[in-house]
N, C-alpha and C. Protein backbone atom coordinates (compact mmCIF):
# COMPACT_ATOMS: atom_id res chain seq x y z
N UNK A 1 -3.58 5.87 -7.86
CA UNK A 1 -2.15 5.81 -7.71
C UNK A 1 -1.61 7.23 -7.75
N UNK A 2 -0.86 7.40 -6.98
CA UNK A 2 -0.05 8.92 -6.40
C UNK A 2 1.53 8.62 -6.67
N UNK A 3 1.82 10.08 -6.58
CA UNK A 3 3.34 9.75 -6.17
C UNK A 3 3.56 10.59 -5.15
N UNK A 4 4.87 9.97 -4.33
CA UNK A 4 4.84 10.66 -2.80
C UNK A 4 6.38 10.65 -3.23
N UNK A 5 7.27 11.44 -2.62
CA UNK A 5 8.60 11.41 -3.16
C UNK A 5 9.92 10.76 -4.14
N UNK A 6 8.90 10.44 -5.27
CA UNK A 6 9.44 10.12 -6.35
C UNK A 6 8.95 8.77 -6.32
N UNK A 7 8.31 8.43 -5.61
CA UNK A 7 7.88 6.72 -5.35
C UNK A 7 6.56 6.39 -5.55
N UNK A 8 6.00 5.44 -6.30
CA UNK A 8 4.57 5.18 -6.39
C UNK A 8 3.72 4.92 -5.04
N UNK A 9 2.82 5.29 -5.13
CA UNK A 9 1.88 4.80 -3.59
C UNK A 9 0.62 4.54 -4.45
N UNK A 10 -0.28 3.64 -3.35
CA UNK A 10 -1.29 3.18 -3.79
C UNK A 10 -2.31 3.05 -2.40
N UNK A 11 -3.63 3.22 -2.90
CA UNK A 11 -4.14 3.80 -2.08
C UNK A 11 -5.79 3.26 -1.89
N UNK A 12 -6.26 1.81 -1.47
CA UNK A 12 -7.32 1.10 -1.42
C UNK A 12 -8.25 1.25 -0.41
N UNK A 13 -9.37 1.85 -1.51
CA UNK A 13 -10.84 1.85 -0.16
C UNK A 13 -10.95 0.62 0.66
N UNK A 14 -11.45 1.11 2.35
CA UNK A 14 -12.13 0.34 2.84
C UNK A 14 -12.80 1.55 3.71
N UNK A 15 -13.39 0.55 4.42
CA UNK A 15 -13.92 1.20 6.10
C UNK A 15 -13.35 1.07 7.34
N UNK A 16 -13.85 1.47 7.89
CA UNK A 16 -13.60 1.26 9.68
C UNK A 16 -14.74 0.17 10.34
N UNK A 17 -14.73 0.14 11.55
CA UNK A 17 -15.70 -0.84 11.85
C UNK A 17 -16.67 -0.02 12.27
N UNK A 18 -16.34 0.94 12.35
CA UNK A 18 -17.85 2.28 12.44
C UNK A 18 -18.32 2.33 11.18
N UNK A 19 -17.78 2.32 10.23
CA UNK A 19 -18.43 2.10 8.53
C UNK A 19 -18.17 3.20 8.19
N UNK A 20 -17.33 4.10 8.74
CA UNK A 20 -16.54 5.10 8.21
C UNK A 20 -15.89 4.77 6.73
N UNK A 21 -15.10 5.84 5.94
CA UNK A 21 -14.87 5.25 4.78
C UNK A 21 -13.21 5.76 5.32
N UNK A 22 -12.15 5.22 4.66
CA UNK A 22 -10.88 4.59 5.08
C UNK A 22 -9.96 4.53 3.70
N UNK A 23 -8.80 4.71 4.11
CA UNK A 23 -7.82 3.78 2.67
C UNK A 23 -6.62 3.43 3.69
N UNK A 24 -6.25 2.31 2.59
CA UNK A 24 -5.44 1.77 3.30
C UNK A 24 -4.15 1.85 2.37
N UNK A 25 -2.92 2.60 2.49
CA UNK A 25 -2.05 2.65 1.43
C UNK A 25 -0.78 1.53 1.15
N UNK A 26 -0.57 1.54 0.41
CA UNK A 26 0.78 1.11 -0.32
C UNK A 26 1.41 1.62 -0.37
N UNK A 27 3.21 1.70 -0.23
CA UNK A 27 4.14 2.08 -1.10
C UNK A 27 5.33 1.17 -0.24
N UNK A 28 6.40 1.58 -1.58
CA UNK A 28 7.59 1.00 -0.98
C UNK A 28 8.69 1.93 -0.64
N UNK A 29 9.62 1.41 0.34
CA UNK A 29 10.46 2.14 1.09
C UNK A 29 11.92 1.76 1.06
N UNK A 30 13.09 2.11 0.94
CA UNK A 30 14.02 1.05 0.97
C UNK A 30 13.98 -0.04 0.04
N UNK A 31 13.47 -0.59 -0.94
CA UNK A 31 13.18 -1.74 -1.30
C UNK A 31 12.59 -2.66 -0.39
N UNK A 32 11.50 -2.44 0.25
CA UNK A 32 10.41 -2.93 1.23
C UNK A 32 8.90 -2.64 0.96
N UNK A 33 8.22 -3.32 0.90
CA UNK A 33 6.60 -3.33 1.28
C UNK A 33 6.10 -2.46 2.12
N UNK A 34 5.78 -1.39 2.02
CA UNK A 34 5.18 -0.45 3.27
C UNK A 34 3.29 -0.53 3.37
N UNK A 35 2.61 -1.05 4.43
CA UNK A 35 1.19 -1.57 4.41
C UNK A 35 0.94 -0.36 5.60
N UNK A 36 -0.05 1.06 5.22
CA UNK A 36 -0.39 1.76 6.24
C UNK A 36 -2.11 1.77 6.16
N UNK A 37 -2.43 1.05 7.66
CA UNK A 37 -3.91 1.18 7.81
C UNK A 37 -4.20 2.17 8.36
N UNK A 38 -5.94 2.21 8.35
CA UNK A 38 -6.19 3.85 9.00
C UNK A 38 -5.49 3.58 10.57
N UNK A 39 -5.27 4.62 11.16
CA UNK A 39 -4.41 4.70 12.30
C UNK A 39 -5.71 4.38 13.50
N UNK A 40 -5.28 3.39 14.16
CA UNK A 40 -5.75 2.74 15.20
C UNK A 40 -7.36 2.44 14.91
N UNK A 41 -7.33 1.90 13.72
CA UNK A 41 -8.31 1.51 13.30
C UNK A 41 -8.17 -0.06 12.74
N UNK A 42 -9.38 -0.84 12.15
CA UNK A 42 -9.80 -1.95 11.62
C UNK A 42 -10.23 -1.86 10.15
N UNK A 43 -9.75 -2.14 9.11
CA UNK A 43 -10.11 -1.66 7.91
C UNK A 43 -10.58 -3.27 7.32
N UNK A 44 -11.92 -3.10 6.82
CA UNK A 44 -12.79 -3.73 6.66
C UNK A 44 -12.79 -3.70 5.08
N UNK A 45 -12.55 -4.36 3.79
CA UNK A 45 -12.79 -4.60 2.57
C UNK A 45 -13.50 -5.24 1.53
N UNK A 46 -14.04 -4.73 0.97
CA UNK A 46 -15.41 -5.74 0.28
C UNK A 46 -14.34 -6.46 -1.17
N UNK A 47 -15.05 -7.71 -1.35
CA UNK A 47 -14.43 -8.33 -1.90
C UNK A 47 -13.54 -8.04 -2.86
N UNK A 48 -14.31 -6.62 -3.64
CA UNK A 48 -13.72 -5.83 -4.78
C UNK A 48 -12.21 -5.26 -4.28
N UNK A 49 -12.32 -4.64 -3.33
CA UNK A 49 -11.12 -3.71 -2.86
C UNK A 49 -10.19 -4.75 -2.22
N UNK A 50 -10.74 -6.04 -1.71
CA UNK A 50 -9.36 -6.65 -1.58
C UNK A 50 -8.83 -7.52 -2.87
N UNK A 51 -9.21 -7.13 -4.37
CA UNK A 51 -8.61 -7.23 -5.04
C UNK A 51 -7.50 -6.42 -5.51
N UNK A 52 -8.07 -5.03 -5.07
CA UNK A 52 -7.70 -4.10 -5.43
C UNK A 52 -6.15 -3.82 -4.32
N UNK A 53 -6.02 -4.46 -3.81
CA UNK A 53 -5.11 -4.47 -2.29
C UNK A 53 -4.41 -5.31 -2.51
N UNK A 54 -4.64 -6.60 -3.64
CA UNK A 54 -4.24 -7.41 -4.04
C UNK A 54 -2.62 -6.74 -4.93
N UNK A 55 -3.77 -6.26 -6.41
CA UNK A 55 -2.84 -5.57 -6.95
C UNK A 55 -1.96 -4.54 -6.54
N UNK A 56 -1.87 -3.75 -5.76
CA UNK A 56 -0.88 -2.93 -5.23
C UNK A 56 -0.05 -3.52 -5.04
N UNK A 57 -0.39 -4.56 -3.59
CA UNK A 57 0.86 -5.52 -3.25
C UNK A 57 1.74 -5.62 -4.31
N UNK A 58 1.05 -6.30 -5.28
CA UNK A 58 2.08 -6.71 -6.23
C UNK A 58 2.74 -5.94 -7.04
N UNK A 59 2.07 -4.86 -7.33
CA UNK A 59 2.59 -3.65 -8.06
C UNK A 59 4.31 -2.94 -7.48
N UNK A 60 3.94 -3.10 -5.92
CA UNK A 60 4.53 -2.52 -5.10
C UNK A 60 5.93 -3.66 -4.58
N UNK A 61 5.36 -4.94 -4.32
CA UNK A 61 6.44 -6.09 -4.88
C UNK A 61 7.48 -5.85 -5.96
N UNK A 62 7.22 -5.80 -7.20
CA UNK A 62 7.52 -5.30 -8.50
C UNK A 62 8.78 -4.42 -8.09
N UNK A 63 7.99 -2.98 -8.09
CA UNK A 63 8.85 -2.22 -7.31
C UNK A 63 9.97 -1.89 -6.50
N UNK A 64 9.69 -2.75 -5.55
CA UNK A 64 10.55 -2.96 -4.48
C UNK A 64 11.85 -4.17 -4.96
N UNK A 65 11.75 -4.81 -6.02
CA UNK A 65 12.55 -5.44 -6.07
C UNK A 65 13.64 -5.22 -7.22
N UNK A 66 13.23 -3.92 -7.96
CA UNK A 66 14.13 -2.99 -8.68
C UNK A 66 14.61 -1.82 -7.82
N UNK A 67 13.90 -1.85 -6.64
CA UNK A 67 14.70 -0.25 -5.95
C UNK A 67 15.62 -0.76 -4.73
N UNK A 68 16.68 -0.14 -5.29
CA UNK A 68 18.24 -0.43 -4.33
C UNK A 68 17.75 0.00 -2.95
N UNK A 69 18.41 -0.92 -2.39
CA UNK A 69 18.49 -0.79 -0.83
C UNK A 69 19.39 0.12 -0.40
N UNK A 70 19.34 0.68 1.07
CA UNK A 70 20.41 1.62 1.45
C UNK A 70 21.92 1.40 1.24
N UNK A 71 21.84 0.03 1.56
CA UNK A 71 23.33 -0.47 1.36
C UNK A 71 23.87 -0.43 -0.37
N UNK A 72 22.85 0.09 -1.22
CA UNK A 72 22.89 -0.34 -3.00
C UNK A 72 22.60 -1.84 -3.70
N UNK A 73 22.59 -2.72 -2.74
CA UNK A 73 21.98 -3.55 -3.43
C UNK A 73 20.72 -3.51 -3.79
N UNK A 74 20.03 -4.87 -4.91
CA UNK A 74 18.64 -4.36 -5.58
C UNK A 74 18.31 -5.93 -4.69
């Protein structure tokens, strides 16, 4: 877990379908879900890391539903 402009991000191994190694991040934006895969890629997760992809979501859910929207609502 990072922080990128004052905002938590999260940041889950996978691969590519070349078996490259990959992350796939989290964060929220606006009070929104932001899901970035490797770029023009297929990210592939072993059972572990899509737990781990699991928890972000939700971490990042969490998040997003205490951080005001542009308009100021939460």
């Amino acid at each position: 877990m990072g922080a990128v402009n004052s905002h938590r991000e999260w940041s889950v191994n996978c691969r590519d379908i070349a078996g490259r190694k990959r992350d796939v991040t989290v964060f929220v934006r606006q009070g929104q879900v932001v899901l970035v895969a490797p770029p023009g890629e297929t990210a592939i997760l072993s059972p572990l890391d899509v737990g781990r992809l699991r928890a972000a979501l939700r971490d990042a859910v969490i998040d997003a539903s205490v951080e005001p929207t542009p308009d100021g609502h939460r």
